[in-house]
Protein backbone atom coordinates (compact mmCIF):
# COMPACT_ATOMS: atom_id res chain seq x y z
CA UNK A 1 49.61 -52.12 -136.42
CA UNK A 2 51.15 -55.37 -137.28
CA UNK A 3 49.24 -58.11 -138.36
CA UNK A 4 48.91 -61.25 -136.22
CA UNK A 5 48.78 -64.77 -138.50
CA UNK A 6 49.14 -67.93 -138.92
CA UNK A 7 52.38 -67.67 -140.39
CA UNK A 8 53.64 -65.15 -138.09
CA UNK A 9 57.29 -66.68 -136.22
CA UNK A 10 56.99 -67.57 -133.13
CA UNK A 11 59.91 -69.40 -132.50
CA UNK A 12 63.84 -70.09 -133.44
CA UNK A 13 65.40 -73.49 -132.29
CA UNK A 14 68.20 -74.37 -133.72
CA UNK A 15 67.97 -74.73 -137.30
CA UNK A 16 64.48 -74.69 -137.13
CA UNK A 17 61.46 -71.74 -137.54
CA UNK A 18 57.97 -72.46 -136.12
CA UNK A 19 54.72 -70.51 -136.43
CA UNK A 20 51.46 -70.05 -135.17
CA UNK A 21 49.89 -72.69 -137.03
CA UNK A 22 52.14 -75.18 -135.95
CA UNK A 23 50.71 -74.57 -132.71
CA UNK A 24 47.13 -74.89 -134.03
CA UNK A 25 48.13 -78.36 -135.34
CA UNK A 26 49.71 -79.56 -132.10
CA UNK A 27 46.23 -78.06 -130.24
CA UNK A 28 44.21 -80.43 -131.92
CA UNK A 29 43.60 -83.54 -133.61
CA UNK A 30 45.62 -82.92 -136.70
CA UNK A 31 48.36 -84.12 -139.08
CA UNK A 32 51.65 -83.26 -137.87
CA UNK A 33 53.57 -81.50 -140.61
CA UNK A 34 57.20 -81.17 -142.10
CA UNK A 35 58.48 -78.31 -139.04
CA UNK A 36 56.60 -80.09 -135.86
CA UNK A 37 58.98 -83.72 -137.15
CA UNK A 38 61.85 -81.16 -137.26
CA UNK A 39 61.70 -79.16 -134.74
CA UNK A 40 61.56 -82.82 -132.16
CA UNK A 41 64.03 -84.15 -134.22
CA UNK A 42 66.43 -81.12 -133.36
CA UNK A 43 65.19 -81.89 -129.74
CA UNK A 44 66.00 -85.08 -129.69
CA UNK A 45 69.63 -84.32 -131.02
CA UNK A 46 69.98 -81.68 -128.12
CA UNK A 47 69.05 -85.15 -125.58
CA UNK A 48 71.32 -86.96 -127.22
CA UNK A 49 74.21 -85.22 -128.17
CA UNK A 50 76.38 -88.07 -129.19
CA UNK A 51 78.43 -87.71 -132.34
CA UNK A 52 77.55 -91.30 -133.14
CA UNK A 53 73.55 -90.40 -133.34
CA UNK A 54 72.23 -88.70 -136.62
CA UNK A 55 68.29 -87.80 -136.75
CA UNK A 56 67.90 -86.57 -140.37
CA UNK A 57 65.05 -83.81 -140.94
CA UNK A 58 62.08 -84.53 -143.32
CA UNK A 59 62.99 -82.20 -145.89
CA UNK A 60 66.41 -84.14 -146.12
CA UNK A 61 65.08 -87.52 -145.86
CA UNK A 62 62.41 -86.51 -148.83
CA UNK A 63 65.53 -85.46 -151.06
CA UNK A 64 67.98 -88.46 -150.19
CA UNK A 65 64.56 -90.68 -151.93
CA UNK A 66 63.73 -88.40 -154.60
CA UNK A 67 67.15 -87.32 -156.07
CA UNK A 68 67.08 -88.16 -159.80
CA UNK A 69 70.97 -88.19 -159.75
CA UNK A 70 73.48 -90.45 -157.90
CA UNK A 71 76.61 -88.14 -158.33
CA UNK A 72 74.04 -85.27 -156.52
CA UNK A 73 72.97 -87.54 -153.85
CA UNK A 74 76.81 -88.26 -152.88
CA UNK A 75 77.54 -84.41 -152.74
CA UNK A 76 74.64 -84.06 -150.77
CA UNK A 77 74.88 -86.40 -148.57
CA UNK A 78 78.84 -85.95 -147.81
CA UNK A 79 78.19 -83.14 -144.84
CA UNK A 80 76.09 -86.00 -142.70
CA UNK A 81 78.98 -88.11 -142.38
CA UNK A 82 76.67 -91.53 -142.79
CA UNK A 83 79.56 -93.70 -142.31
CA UNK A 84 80.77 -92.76 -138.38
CA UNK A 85 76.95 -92.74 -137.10
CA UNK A 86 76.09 -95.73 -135.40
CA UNK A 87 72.31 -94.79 -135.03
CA UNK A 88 70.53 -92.76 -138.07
CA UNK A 89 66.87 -92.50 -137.94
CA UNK A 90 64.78 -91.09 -140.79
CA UNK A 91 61.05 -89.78 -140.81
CA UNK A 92 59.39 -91.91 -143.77
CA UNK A 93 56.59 -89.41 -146.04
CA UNK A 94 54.75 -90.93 -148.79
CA UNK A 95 54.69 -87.12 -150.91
CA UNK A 96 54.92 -88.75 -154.30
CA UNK A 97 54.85 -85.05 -155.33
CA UNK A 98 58.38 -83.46 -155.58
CA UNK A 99 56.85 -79.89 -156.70
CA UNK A 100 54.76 -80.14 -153.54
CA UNK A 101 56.20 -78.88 -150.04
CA UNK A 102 54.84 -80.62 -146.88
CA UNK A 103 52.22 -83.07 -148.99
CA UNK A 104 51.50 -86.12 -148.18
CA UNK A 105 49.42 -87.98 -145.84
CA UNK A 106 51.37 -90.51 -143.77
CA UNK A 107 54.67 -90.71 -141.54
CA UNK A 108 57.03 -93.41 -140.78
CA UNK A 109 59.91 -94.29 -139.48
CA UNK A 110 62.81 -95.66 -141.17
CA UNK A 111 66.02 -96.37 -138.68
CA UNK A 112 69.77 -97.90 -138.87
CA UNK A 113 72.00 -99.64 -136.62
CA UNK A 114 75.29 -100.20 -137.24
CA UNK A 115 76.17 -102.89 -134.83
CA UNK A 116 73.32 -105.17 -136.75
CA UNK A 117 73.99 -103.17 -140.29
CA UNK A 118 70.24 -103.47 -140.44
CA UNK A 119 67.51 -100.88 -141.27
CA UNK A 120 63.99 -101.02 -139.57
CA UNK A 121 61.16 -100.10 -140.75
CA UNK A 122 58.42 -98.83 -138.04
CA UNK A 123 55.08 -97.81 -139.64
CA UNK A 124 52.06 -97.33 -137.50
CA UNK A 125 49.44 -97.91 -139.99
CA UNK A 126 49.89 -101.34 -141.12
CA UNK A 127 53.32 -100.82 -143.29
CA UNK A 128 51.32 -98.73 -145.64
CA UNK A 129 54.36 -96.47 -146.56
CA UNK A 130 56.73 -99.84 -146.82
CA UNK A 131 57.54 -99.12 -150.43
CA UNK A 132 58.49 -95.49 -149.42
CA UNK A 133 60.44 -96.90 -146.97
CA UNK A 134 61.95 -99.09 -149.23
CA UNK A 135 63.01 -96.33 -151.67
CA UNK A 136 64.50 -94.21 -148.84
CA UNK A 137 66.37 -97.63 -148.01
CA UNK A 138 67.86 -98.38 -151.71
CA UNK A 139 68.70 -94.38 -151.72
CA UNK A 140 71.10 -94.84 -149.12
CA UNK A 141 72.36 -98.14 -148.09
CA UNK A 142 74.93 -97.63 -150.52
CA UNK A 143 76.40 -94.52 -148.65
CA UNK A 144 76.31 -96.02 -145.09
CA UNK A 145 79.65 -97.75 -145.13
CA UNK A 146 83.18 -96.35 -145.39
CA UNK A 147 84.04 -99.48 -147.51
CA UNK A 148 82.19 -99.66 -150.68
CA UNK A 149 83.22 -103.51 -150.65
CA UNK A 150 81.53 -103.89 -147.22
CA UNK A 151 78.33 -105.77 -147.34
CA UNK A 152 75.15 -103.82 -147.70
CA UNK A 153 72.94 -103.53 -144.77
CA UNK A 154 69.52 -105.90 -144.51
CA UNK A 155 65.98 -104.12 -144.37
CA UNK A 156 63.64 -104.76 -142.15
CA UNK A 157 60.08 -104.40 -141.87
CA UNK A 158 58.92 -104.33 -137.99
CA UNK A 159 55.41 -106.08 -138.42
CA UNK A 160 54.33 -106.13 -134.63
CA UNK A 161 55.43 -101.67 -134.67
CA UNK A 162 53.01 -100.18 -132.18
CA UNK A 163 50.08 -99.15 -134.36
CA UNK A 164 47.66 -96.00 -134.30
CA UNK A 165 44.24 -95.77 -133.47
CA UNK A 166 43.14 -93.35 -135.82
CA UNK A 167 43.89 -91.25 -138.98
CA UNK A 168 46.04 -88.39 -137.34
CA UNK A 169 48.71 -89.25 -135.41
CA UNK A 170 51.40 -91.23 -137.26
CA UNK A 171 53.62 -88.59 -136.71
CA UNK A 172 53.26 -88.79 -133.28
CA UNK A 173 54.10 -92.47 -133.74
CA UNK A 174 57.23 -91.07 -135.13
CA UNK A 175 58.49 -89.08 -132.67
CA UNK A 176 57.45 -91.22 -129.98
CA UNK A 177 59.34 -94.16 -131.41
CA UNK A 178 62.39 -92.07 -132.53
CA UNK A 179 62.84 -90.80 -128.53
CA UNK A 180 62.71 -94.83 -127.33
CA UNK A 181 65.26 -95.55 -129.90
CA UNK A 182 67.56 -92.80 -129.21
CA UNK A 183 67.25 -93.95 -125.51
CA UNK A 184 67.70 -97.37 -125.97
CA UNK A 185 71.02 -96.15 -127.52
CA UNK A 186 71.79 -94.26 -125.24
CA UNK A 187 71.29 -96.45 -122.19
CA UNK A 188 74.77 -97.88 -122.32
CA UNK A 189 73.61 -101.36 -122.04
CA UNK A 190 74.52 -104.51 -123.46
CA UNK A 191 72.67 -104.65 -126.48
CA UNK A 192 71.57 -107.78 -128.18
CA UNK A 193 71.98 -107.21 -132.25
CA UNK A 194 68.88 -109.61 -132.71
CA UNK A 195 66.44 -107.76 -130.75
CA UNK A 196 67.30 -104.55 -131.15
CA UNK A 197 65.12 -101.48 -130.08
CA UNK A 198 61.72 -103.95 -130.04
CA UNK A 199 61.36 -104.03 -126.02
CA UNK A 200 62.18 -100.78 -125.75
CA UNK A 201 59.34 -99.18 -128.14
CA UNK A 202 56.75 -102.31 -127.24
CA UNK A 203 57.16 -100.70 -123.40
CA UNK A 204 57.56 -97.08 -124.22
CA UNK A 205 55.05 -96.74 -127.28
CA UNK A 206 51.43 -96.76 -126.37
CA UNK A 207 48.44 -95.09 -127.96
CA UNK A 208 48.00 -93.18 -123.98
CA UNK A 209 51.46 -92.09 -124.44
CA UNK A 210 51.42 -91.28 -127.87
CA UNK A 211 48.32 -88.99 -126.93
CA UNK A 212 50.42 -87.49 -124.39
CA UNK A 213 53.22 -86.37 -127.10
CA UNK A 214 51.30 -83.33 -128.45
CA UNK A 215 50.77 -81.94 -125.37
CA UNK A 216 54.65 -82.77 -124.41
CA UNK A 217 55.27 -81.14 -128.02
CA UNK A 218 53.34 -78.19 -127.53
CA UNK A 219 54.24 -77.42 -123.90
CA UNK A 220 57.84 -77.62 -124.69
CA UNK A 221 57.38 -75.33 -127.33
CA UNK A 222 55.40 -73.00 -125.04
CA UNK A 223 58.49 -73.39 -122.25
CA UNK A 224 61.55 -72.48 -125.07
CA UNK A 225 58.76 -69.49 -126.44
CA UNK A 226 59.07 -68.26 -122.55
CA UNK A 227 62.73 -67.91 -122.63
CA UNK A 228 63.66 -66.41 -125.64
């Protein structure tokens, strides 16, 4: 008879393999972990198929601030095509650990925007993980423009980012304000270079509908399960 588990698959999207525990997590009032980030991520991407949009998985965002060699971290990040996105938006994890997969204890979210050449920093426990932010940042601004005489991009750290209410749902923050970016990109209005995304997450990223977002998460997960 075969054995049901937690790791047992229950479903393929995309790129992306989730199990039975990552329902568990979404169920309750837990950390969300590497796959969960992923798997909305690869979501997302399906909403907003735009060439010009690039949501980068955690795995890949953990490498692109941990790579011990520049020549590697060019190779590597060649395939993403940095410099024709106008919208990139990276999950933030402060794993100090490189021989540990899916450590760490907070989330983040680091975005750029081409129009302003600016990254943002959005951290929902009171910029706790700005200094892995700020790694990620000094990874890659180098690799963002076509020119390499073209000025670097600014960093900035968003100190009025919607903030949790407790010690487990950061990644929630994360998804919740990568989806009002990526709308707010994709809205097709007039966009003003100085404000940015700000209005858009202020109205769009509460703690009521953060709460919401793992039973959104989990439900969508549930639906796609159905029609496999």
């Amino acid at each position: 008879m075969r054995r049901s588990g937690a790791d047992d698959k229950i479903l393929s999207y995309n790129d992306v393999v989730l199990r039975r525990s990552d329902l568990d997590i979404l169920g309750g009032p837990y950390f969300l972990n590497d796959r969960i980030i992923e798997f909305y991520f690869s979501y997302l991407s399906s909403c907003y198929p735009a060439k010009d949009i690039l949501l980068v998985p955690p795995s890949i965002a953990f490498w692109i601030m941990n790579c011990p060699a520049v020549e590697s971290l060019e190779d590597f990040l060649e395939p993403l095509h940095l410099p024709d996105k106008k919208l990139v938006i990276f999950p933030v994890n402060d794993n100090d650990d490189v021989s540990k997969a899916e450590a760490g204890s907070h989330w983040s979210l680091l975005a750029f925007e081409r129009n302003a050449n600016t990254f943002v920093h959005h951290d929902s426990n009171r910029g706790i993980n700005k200094w892995h932010a700020k790694r990620l940042y000094n990874a890659v601004v180098g690799f963002m423009s076509v020119c390499n005489s073209a000025s670097d991009a600014s960093y900035l750290e968003c100190t009025d980012s919607p903030q949790q209410v407790n010690g487990y749902d950061c990644g929630l923050y994360v998804t919740s304000i990568a989806r009002a970016i990526c709308s707010w990109h994709g809205s097709g209005e007039d966009k003003d270079k100085d404000e940015l995304w700000f209005s858009a997450v202020k109205e769009q990223v509460t703690p009521s509908t953060v709460a919401g977002m793992r039973c959104e998460i989990l439900s969508l997960i549930r639906g796609l399960m159905a029609t496999k």
